[in-house]
C-alpha atoms as a PDB file:
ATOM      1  CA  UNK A   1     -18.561   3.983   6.895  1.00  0.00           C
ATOM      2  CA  UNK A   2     -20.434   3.469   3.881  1.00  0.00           C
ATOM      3  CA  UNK A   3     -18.140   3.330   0.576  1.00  0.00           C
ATOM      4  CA  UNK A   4     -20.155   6.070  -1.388  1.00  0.00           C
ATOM      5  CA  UNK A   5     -18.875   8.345   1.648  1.00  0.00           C
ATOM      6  CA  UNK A   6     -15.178   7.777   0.551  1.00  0.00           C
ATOM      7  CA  UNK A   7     -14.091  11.421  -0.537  1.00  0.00           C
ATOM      8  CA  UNK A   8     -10.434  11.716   0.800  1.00  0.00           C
ATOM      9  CA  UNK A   9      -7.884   9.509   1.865  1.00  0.00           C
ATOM     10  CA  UNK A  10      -8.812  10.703   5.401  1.00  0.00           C
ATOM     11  CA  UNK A  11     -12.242   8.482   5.130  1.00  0.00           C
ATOM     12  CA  UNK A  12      -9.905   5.489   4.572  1.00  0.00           C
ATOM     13  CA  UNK A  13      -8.429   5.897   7.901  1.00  0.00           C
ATOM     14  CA  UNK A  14     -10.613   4.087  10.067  1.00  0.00           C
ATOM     15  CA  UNK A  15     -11.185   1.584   8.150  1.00  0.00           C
ATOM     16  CA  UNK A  16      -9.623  -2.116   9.191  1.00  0.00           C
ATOM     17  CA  UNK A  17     -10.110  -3.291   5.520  1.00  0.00           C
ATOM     18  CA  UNK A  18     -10.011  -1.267   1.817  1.00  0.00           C
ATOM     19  CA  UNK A  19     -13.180  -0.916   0.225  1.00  0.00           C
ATOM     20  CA  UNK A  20     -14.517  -1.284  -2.927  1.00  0.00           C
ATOM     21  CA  UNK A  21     -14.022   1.935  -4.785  1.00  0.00           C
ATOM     22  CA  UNK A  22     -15.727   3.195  -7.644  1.00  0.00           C
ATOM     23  CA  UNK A  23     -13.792   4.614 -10.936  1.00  0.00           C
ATOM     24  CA  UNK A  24     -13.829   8.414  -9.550  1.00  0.00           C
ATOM     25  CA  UNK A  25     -13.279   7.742  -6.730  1.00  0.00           C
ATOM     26  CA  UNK A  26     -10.202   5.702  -7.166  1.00  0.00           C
ATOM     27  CA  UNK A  27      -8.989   8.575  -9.530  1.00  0.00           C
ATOM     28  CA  UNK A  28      -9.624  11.228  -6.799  1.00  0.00           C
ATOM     29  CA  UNK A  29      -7.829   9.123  -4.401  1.00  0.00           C
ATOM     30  CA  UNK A  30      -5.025   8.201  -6.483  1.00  0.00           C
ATOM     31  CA  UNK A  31      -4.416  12.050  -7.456  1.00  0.00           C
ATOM     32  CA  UNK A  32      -4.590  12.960  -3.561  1.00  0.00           C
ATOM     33  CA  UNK A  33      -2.003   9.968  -2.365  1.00  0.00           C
ATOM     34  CA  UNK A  34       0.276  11.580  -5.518  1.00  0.00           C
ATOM     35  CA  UNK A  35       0.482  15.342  -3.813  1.00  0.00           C
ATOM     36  CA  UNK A  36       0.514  13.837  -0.417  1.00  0.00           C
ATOM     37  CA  UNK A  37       3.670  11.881  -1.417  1.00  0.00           C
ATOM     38  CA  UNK A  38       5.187  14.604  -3.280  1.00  0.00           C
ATOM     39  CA  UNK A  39       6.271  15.795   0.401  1.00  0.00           C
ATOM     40  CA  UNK A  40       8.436  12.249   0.965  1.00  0.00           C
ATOM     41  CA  UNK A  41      11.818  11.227  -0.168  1.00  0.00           C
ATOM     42  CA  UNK A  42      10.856   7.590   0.575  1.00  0.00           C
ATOM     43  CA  UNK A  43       8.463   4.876   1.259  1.00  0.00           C
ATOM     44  CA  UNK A  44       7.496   1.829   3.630  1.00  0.00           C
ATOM     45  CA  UNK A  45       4.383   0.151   1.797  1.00  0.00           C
ATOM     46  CA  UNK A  46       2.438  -2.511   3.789  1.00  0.00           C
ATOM     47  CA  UNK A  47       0.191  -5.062   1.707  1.00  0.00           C
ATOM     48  CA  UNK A  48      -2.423  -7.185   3.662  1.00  0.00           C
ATOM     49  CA  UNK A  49      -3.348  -9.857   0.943  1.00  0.00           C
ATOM     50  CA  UNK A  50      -4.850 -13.569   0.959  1.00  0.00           C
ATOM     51  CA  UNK A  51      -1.782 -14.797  -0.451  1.00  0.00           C
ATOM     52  CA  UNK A  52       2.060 -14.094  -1.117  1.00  0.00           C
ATOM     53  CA  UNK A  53       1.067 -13.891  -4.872  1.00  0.00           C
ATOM     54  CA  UNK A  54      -1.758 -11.115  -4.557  1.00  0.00           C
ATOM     55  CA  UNK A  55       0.638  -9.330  -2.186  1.00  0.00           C
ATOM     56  CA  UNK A  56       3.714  -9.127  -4.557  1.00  0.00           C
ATOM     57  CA  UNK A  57       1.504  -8.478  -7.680  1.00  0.00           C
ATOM     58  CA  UNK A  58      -0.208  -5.246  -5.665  1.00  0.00           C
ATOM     59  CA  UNK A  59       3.110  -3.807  -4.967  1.00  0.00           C
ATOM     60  CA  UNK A  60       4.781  -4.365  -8.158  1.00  0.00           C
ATOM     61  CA  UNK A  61       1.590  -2.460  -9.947  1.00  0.00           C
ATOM     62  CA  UNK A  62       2.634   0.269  -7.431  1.00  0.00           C
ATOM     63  CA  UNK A  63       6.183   0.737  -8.531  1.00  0.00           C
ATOM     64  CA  UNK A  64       5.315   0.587 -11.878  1.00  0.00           C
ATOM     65  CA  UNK A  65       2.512   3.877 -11.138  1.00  0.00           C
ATOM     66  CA  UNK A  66       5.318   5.535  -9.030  1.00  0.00           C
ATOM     67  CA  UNK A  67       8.194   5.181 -11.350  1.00  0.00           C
ATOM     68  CA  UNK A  68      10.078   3.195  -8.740  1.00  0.00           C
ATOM     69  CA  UNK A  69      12.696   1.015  -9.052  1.00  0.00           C
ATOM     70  CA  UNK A  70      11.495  -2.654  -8.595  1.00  0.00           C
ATOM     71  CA  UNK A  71      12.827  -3.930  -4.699  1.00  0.00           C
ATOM     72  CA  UNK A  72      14.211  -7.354  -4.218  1.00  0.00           C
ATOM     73  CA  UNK A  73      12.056 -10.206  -2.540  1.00  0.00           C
ATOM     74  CA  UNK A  74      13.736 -11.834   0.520  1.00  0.00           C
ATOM     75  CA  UNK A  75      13.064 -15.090   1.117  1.00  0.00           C
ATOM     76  CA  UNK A  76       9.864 -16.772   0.117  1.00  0.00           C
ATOM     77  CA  UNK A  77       6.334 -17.133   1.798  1.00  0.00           C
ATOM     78  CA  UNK A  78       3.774 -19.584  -0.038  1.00  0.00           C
ATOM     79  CA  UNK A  79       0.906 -18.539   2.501  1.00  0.00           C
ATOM     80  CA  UNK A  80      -2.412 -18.865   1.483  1.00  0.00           C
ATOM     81  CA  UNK A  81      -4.606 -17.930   4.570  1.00  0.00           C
ATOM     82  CA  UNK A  82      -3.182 -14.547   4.804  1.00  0.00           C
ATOM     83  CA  UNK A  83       0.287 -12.516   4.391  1.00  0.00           C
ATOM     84  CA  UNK A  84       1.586  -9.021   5.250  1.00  0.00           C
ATOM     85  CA  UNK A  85       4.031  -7.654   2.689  1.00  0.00           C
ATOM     86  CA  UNK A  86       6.716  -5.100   4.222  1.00  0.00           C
ATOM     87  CA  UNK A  87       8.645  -3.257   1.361  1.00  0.00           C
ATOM     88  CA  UNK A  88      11.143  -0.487   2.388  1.00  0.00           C
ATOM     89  CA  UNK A  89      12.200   1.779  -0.621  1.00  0.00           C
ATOM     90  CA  UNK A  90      15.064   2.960   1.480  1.00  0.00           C
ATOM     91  CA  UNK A  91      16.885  -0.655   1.797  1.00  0.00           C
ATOM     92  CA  UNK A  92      15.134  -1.720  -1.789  1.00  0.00           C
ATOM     93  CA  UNK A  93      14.203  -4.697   0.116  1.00  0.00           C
ATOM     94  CA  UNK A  94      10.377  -6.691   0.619  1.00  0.00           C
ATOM     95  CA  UNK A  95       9.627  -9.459   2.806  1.00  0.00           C
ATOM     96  CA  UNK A  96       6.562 -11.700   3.042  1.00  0.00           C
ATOM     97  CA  UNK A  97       4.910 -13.468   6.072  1.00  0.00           C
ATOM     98  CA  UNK A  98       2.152 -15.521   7.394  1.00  0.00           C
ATOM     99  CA  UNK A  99      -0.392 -13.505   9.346  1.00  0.00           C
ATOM    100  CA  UNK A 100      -4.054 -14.133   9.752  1.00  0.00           C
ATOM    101  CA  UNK A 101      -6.569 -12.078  10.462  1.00  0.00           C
ATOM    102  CA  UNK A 102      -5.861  -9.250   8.865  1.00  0.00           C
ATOM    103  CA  UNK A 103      -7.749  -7.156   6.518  1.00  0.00           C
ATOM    104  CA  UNK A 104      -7.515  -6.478   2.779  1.00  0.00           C
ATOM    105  CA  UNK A 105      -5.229  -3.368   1.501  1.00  0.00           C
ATOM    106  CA  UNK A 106      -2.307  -1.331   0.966  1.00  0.00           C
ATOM    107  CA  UNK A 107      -0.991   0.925   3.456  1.00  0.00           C
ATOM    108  CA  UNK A 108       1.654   3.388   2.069  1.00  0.00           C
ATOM    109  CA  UNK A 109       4.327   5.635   4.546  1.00  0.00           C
ATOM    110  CA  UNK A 110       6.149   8.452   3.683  1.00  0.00           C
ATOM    111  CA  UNK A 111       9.661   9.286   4.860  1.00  0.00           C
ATOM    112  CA  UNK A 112      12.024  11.925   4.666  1.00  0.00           C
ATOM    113  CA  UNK A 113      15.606  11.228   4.481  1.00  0.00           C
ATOM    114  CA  UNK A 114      16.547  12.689   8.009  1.00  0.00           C
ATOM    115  CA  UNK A 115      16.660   9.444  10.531  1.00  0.00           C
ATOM    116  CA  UNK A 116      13.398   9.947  12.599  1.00  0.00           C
ATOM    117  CA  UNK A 117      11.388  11.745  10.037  1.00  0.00           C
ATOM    118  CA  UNK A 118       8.457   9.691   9.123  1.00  0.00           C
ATOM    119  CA  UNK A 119       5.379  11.273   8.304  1.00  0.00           C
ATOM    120  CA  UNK A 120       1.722   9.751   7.701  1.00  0.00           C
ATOM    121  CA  UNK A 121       0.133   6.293   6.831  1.00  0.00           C
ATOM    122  CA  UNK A 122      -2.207   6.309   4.364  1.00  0.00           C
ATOM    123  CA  UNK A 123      -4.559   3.807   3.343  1.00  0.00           C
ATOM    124  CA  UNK A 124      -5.689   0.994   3.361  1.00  0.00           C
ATOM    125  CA  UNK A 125      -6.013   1.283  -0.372  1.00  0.00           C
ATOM    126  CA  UNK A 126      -7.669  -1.680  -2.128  1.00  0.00           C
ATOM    127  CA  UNK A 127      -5.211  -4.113  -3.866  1.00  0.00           C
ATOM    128  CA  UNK A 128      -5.796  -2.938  -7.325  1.00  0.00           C
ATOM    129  CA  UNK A 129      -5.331   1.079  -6.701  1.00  0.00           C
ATOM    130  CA  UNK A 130      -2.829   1.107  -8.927  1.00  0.00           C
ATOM    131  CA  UNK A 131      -3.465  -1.767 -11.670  1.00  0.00           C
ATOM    132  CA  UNK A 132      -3.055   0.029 -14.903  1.00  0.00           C
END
């Protein structure tokens, strides 16, 4: 899919990797995600990075545009070939691992508190979505 074509979170769907994103449409995007998530009580948030670093500082600008409180890193992953960030806003807790050969992006679930109730993934967003 060609980047121009990104409209709607929908178009991001497909995609293994985020794209490049141009001002507007980062700020249509950003305003859809917000009344998407409006529906959710809580989050997972997945960050596919080149390193540990670019991982954590991706999330962190994402709690910071959410209002969340900041969760607590468990353990400690110095990868530098590729890592997958896993934060769950329910425990407050984010862990970092090795994994290769993955694409670029953040990947954002919503969840209700009800056990069970999970509702969409959206994304991948590119790593600096939310940089303010």
């Amino acid at each position: 899919m060609n980047e121009s074509h990104i409209q709607r979170i929908s178009d991001l769907t497909p995609l293994r990797s985020a794209p490049s994103l141009s001002t507007e449409q980062t700020s249509v995007l950003r305003a859809e995600l917000a009344r998407e998530m409006g529906a959710y009580s809580w989050f997972t948030v997945g960050v596919m990075a080149t390193s540990a670093a670019e991982a954590l500082r991706s999330l962190r600008q994402l709690e910071t545009a959410c209002g969340w409180e900041p969760m607590r890193l468990e353990g400690e992953c110095k990868a530098e070939d590729g890592v997958f960030l896993k934060a769950n806003q329910s425990s407050g807790m984010v862990r970092i691992r090795a994994e290769q050969g993955l694409g670029e992006g953040i990947l954002i679930s919503g969840h209700q508190q009800e056990q069970g109730a999970a509702g969409p993934t959206w994304g991948p967003f590119p790593l600096d979505l939310f940089t303010t």
